[in-house]
Protein backbone atom coordinates (compact mmCIF):
# COMPACT_ATOMS: atom_id res chain seq x y z
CA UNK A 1 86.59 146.81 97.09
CA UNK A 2 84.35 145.56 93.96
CA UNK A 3 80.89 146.42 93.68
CA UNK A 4 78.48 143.92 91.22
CA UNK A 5 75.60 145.41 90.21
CA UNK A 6 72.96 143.15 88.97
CA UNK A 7 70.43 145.28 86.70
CA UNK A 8 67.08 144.57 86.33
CA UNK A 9 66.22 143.70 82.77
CA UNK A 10 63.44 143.17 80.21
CA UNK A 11 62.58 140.31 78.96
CA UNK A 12 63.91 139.78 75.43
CA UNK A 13 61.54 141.18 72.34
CA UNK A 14 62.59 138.89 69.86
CA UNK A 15 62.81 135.29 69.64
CA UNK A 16 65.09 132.70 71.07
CA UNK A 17 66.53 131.53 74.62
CA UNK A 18 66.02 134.55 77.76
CA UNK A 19 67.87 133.17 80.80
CA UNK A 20 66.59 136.48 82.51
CA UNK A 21 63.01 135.70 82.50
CA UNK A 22 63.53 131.90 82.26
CA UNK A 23 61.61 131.76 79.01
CA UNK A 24 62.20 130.80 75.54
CA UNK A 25 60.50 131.89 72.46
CA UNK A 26 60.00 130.33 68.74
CA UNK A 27 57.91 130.92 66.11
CA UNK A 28 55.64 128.56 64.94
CA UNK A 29 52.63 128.01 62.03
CA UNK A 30 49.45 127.56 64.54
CA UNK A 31 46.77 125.39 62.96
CA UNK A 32 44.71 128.23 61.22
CA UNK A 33 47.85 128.53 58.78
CA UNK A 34 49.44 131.79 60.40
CA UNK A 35 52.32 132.85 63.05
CA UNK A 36 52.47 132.53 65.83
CA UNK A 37 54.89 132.62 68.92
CA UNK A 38 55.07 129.15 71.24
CA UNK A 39 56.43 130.82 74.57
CA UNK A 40 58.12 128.41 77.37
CA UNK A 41 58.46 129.84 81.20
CA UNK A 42 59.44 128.26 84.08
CA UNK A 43 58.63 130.91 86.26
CA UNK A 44 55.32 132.34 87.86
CA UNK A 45 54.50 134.99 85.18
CA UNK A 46 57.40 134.50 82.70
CA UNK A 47 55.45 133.57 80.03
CA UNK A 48 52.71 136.54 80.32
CA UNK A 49 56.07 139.09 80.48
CA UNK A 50 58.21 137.65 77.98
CA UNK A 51 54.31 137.87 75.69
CA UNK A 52 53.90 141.56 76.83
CA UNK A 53 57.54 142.68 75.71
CA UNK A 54 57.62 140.84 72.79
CA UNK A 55 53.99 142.01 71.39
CA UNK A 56 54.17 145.45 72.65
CA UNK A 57 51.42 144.94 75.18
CA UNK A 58 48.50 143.67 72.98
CA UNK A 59 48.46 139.58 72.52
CA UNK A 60 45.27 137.08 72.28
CA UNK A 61 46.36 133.44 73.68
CA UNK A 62 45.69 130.85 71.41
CA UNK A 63 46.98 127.78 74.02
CA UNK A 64 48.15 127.74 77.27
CA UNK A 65 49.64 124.36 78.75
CA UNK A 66 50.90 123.63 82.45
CA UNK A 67 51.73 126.88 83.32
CA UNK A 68 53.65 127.52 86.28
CA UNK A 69 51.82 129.12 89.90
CA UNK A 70 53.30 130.43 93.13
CA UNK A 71 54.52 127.98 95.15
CA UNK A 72 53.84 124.75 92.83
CA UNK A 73 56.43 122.22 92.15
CA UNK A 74 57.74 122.87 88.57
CA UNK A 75 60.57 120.34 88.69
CA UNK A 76 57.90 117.76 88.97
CA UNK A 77 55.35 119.87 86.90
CA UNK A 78 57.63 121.02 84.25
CA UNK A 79 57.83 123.75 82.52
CA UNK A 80 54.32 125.91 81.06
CA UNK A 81 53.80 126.63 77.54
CA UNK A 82 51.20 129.06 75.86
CA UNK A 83 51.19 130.07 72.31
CA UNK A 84 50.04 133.75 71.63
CA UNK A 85 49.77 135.94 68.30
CA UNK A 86 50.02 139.80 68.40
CA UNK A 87 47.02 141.74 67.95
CA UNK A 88 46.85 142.93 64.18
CA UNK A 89 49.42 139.92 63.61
């Protein structure tokens, strides 16, 4: 008999593509001239986790765009999209 374990993971700390919180990260120059990570989610919450893990806790949103809720219709919506920059960043 074979077991599959599915672990729960993290979402990813660095940027790029995270199937496992349905989010993808890239940084970008925001319009003051500095960093800056664009975050996309598809998911209720995806974009505040994949923010959390990625600025160890401490982020100040710049933008936030169409971002997903509990029981809205996303494939009609789309998908969210907030920018955030670490704190001391």
């Amino acid at each position: 008999m074979a077991v599959l374990a599915v672990a729960c993971t993290d979402p990813k700390t660095v940027p790029g593509p995270d199937p496992s919180s349905d989010t993808n990260a890239t940084m970008v120059t925001w319009t003051d001239g500095k960093q800056a990570i664009q975050i996309t989610c598809g998911m209720p919450g995806g974009c505040q986790n994949r923010a959390l893990a990625m600025c160890k806790g401490n982020y100040t949103v710049l933008n936030m765009d169409n971002m997903p809720t509990r029981g809205d219709a996303s494939a009609v919506r789309g998908r969210g999209t907030v920018v955030v920059r670490c704190a001391g960043a």
